[in-house]
PDB file of N, CA and C in Angstrom:
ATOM      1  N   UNK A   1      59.925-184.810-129.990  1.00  0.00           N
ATOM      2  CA  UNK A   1      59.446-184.040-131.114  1.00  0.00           C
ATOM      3  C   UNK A   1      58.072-183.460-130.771  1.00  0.00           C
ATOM      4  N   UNK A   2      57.834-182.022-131.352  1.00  0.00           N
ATOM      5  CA  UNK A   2      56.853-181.684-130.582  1.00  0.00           C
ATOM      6  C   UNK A   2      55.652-182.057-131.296  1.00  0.00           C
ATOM      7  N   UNK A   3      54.301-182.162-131.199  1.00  0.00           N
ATOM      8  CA  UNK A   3      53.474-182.355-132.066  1.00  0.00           C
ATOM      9  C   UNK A   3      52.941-181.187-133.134  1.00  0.00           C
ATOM     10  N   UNK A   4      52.336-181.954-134.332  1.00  0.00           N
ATOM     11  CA  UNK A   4      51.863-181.250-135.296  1.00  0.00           C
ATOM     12  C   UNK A   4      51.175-179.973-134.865  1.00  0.00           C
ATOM     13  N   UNK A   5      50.183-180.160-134.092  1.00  0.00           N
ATOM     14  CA  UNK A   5      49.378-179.126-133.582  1.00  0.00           C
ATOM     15  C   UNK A   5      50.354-177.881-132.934  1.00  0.00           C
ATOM     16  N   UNK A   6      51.434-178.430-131.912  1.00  0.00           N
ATOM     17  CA  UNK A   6      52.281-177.731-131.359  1.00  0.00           C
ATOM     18  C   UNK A   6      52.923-176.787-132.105  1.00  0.00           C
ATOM     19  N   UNK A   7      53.430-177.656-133.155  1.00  0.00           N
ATOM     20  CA  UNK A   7      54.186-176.960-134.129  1.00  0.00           C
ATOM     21  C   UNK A   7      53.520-175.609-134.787  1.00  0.00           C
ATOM     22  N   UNK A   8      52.445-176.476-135.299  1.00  0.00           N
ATOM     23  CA  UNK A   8      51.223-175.219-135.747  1.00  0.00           C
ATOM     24  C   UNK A   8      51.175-174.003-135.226  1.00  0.00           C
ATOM     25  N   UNK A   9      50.881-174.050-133.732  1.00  0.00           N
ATOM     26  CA  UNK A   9      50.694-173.052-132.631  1.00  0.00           C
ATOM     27  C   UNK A   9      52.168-172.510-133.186  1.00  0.00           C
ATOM     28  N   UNK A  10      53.125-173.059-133.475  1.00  0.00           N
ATOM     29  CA  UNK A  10      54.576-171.786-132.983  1.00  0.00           C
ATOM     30  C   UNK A  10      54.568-171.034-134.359  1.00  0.00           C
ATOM     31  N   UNK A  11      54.292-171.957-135.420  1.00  0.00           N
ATOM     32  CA  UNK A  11      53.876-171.300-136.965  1.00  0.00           C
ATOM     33  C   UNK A  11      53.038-169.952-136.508  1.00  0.00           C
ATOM     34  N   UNK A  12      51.941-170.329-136.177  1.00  0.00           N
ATOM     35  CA  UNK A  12      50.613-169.086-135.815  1.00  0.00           C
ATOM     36  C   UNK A  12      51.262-167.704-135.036  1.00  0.00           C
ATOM     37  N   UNK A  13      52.231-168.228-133.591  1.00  0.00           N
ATOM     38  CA  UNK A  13      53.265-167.299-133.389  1.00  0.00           C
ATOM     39  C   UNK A  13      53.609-166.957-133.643  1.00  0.00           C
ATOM     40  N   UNK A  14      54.603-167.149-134.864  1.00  0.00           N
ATOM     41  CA  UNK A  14      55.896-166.164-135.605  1.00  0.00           C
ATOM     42  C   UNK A  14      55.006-165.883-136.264  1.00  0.00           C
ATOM     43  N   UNK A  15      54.021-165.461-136.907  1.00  0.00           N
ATOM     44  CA  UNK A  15      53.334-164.749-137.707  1.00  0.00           C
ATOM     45  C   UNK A  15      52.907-164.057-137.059  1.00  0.00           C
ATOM     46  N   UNK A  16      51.879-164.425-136.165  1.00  0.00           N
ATOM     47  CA  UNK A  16      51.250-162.924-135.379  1.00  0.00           C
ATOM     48  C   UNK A  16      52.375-161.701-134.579  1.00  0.00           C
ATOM     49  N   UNK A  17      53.724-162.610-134.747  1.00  0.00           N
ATOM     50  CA  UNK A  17      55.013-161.663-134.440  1.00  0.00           C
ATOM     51  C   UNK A  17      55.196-160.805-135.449  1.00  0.00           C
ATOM     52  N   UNK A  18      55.277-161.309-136.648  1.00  0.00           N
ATOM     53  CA  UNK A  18      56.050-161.086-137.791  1.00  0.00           C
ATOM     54  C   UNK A  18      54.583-159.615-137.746  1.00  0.00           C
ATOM     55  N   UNK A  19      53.479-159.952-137.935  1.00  0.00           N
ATOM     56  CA  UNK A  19      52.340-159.070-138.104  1.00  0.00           C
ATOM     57  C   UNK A  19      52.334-157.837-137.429  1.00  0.00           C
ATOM     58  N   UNK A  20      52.945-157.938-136.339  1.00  0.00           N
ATOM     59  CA  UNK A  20      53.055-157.198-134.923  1.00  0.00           C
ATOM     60  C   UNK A  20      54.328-155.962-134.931  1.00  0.00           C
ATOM     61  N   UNK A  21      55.377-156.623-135.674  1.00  0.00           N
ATOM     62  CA  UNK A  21      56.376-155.764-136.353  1.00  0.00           C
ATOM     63  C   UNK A  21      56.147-155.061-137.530  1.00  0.00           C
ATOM     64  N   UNK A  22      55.417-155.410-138.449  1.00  0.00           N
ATOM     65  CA  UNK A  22      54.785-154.123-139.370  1.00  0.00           C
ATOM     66  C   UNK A  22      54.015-153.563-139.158  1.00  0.00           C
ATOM     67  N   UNK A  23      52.994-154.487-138.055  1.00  0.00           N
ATOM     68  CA  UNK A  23      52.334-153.188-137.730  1.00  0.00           C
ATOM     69  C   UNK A  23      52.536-151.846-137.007  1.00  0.00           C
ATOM     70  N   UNK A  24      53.907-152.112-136.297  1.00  0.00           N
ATOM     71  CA  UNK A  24      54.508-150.999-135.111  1.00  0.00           C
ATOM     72  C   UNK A  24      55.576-150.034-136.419  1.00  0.00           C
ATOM     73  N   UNK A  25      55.941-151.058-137.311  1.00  0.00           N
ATOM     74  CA  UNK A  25      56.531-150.318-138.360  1.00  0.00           C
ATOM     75  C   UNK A  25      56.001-149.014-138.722  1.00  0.00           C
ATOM     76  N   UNK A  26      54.675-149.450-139.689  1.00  0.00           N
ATOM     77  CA  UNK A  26      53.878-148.859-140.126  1.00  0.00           C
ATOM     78  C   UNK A  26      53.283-147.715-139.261  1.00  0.00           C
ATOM     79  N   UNK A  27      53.053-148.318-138.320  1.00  0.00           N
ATOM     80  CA  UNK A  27      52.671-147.213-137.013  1.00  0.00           C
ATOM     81  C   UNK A  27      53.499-145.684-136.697  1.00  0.00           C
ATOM     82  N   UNK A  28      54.736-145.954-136.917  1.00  0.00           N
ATOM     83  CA  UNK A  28      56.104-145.509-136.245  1.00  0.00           C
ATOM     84  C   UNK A  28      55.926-144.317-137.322  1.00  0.00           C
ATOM     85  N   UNK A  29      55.474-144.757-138.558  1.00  0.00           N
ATOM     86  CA  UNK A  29      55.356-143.848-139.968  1.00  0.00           C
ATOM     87  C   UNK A  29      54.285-142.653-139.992  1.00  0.00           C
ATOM     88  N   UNK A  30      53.115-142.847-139.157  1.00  0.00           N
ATOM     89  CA  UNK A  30      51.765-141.740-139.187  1.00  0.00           C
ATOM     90  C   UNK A  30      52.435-141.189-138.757  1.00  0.00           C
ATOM     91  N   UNK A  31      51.174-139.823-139.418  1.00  0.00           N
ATOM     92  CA  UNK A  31      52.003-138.055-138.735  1.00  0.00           C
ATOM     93  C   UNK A  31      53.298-137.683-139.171  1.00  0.00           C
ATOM     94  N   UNK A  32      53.703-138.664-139.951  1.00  0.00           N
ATOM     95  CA  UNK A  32      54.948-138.339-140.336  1.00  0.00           C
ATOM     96  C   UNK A  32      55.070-137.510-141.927  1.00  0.00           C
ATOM     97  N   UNK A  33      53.930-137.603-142.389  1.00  0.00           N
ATOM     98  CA  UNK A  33      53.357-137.638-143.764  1.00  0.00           C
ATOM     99  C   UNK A  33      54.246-138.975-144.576  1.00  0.00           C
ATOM    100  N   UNK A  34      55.094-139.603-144.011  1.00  0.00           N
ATOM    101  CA  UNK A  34      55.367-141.058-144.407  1.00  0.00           C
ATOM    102  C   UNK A  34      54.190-142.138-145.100  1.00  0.00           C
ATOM    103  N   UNK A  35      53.152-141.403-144.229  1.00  0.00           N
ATOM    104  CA  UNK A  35      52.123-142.545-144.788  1.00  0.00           C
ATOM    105  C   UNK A  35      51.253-142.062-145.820  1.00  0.00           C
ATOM    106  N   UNK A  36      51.910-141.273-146.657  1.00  0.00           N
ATOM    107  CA  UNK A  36      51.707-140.902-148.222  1.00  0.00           C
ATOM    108  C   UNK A  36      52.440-142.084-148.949  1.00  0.00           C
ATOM    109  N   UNK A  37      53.441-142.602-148.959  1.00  0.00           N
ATOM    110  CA  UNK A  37      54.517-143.068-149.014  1.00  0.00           C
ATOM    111  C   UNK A  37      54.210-144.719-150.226  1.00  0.00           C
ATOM    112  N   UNK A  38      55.106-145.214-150.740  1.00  0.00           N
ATOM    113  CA  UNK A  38      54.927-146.500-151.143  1.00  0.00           C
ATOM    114  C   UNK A  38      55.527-147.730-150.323  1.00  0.00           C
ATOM    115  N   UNK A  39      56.376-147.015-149.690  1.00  0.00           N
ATOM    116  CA  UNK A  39      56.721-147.569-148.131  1.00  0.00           C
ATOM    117  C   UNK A  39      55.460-148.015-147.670  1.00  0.00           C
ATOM    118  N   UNK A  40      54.759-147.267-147.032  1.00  0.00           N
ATOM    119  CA  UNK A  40      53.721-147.543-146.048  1.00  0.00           C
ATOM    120  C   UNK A  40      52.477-148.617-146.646  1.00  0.00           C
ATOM    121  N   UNK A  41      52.443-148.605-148.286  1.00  0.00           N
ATOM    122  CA  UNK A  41      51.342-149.128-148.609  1.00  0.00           C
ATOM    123  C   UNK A  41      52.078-150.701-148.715  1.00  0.00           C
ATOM    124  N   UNK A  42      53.357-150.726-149.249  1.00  0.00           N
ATOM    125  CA  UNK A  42      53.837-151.858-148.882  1.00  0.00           C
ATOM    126  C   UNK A  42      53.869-152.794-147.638  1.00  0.00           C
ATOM    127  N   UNK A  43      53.759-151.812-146.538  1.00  0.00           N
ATOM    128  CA  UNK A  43      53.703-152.406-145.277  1.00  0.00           C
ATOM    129  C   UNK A  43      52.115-152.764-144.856  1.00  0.00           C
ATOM    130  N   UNK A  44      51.489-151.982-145.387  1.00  0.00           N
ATOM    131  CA  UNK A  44      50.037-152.366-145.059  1.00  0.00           C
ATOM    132  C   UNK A  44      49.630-153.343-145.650  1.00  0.00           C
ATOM    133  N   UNK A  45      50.216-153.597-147.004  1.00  0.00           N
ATOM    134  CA  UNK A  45      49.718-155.517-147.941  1.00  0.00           C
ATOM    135  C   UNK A  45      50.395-156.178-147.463  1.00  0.00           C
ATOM    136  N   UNK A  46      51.702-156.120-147.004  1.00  0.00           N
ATOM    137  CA  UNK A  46      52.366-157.282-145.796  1.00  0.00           C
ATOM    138  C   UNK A  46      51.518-157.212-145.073  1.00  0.00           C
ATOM    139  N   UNK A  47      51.019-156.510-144.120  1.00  0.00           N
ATOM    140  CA  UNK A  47      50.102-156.733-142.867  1.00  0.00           C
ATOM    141  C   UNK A  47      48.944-157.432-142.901  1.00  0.00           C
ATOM    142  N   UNK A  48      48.303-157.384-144.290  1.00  0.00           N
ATOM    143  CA  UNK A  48      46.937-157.764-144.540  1.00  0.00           C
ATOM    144  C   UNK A  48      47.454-159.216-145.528  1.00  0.00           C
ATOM    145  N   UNK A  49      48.604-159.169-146.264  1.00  0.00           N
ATOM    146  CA  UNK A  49      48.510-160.807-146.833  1.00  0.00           C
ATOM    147  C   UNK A  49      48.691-161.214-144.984  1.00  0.00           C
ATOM    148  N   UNK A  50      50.019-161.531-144.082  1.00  0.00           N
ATOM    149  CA  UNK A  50      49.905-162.107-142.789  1.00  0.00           C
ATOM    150  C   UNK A  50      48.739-162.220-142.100  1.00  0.00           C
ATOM    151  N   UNK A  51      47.868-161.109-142.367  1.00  0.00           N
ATOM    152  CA  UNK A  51      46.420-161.723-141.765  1.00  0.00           C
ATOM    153  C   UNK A  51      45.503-162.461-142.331  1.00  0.00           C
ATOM    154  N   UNK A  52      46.063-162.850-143.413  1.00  0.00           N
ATOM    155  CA  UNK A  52      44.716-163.725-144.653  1.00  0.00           C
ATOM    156  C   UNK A  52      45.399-165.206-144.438  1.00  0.00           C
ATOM    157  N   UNK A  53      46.978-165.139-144.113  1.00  0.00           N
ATOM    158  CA  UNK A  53      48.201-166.711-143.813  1.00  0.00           C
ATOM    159  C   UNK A  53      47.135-166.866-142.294  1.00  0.00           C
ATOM    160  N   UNK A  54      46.720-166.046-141.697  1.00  0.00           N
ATOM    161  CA  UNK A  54      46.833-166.560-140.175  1.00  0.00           C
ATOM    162  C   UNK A  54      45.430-166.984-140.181  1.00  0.00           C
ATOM    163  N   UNK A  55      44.590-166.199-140.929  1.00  0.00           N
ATOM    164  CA  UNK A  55      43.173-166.835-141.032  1.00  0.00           C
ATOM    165  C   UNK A  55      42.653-167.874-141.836  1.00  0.00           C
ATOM    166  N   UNK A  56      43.955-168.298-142.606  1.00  0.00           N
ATOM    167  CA  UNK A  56      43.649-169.761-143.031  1.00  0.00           C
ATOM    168  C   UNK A  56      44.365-170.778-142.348  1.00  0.00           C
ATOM    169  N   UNK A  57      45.486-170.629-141.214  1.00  0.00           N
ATOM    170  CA  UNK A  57      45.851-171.120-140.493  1.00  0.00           C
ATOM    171  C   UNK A  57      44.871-172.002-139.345  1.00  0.00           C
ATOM    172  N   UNK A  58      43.672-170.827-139.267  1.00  0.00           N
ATOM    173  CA  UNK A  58      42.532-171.408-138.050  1.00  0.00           C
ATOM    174  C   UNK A  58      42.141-172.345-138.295  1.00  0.00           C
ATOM    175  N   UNK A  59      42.150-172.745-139.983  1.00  0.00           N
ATOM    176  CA  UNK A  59      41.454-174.038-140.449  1.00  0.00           C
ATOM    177  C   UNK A  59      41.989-175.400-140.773  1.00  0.00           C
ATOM    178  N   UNK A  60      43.363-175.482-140.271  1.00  0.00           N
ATOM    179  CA  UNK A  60      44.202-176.891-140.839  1.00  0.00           C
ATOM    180  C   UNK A  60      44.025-177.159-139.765  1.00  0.00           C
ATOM    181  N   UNK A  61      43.557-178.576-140.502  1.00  0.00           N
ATOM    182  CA  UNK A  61      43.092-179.844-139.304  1.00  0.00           C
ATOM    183  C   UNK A  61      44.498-181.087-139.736  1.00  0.00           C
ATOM    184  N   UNK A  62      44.410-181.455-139.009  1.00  0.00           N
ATOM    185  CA  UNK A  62      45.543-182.692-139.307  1.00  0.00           C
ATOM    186  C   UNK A  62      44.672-184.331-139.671  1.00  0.00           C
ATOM    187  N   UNK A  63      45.248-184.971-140.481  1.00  0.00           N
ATOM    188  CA  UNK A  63      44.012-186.247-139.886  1.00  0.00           C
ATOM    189  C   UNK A  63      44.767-187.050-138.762  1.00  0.00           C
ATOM    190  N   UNK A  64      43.872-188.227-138.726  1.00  0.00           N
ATOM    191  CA  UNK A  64      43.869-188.912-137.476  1.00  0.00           C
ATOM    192  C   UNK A  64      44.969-189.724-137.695  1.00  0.00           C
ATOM    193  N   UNK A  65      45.487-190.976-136.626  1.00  0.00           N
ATOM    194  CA  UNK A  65      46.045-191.758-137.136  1.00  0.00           C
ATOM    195  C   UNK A  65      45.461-192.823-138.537  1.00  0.00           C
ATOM    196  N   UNK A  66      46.599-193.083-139.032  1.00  0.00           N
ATOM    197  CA  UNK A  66      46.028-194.316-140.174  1.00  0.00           C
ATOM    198  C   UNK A  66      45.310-193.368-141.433  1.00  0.00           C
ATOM    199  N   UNK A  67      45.471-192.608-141.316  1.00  0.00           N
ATOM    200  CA  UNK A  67      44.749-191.708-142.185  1.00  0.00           C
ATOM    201  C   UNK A  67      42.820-191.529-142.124  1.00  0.00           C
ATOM    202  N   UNK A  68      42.386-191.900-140.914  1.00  0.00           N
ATOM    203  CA  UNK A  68      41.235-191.150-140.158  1.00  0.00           C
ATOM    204  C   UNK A  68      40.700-189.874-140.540  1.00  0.00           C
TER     205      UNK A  68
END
């Protein structure tokens, strides 16, 4: 079983994935005048809640054994 921390790290992964795909989404949309759109603003508060999940991610600590 992998550890907590480990686990964490793959959590932090699929998000900065998940982040990485709207952002190329969203991307794919400029110049298109798409990014007038309610499409696009939708994709930009997905992009920015995933970056507010990942920046509170930096801060979970686990405790120790025994509850340390």
């Amino acid at each position: 079983m992998a550890s907590r921390a480990n686990r964490l790290q793959e959590a932090i992964n699929t998000v900065e994935e998940l982040q990485e795909e709207i952002f190329s989404w969203k991307q794919n949309m400029e110049g298109t005048n798409l990014e007038n759109t309610s499409k696009y603003e939708q994709l930009q508060e997905c992009e920015d809640q995933l970056q507010e999940v990942l920046d509170a991610m930096e801060y979970v600590e686990f405790p120790g054994a025994f509850g340390r």
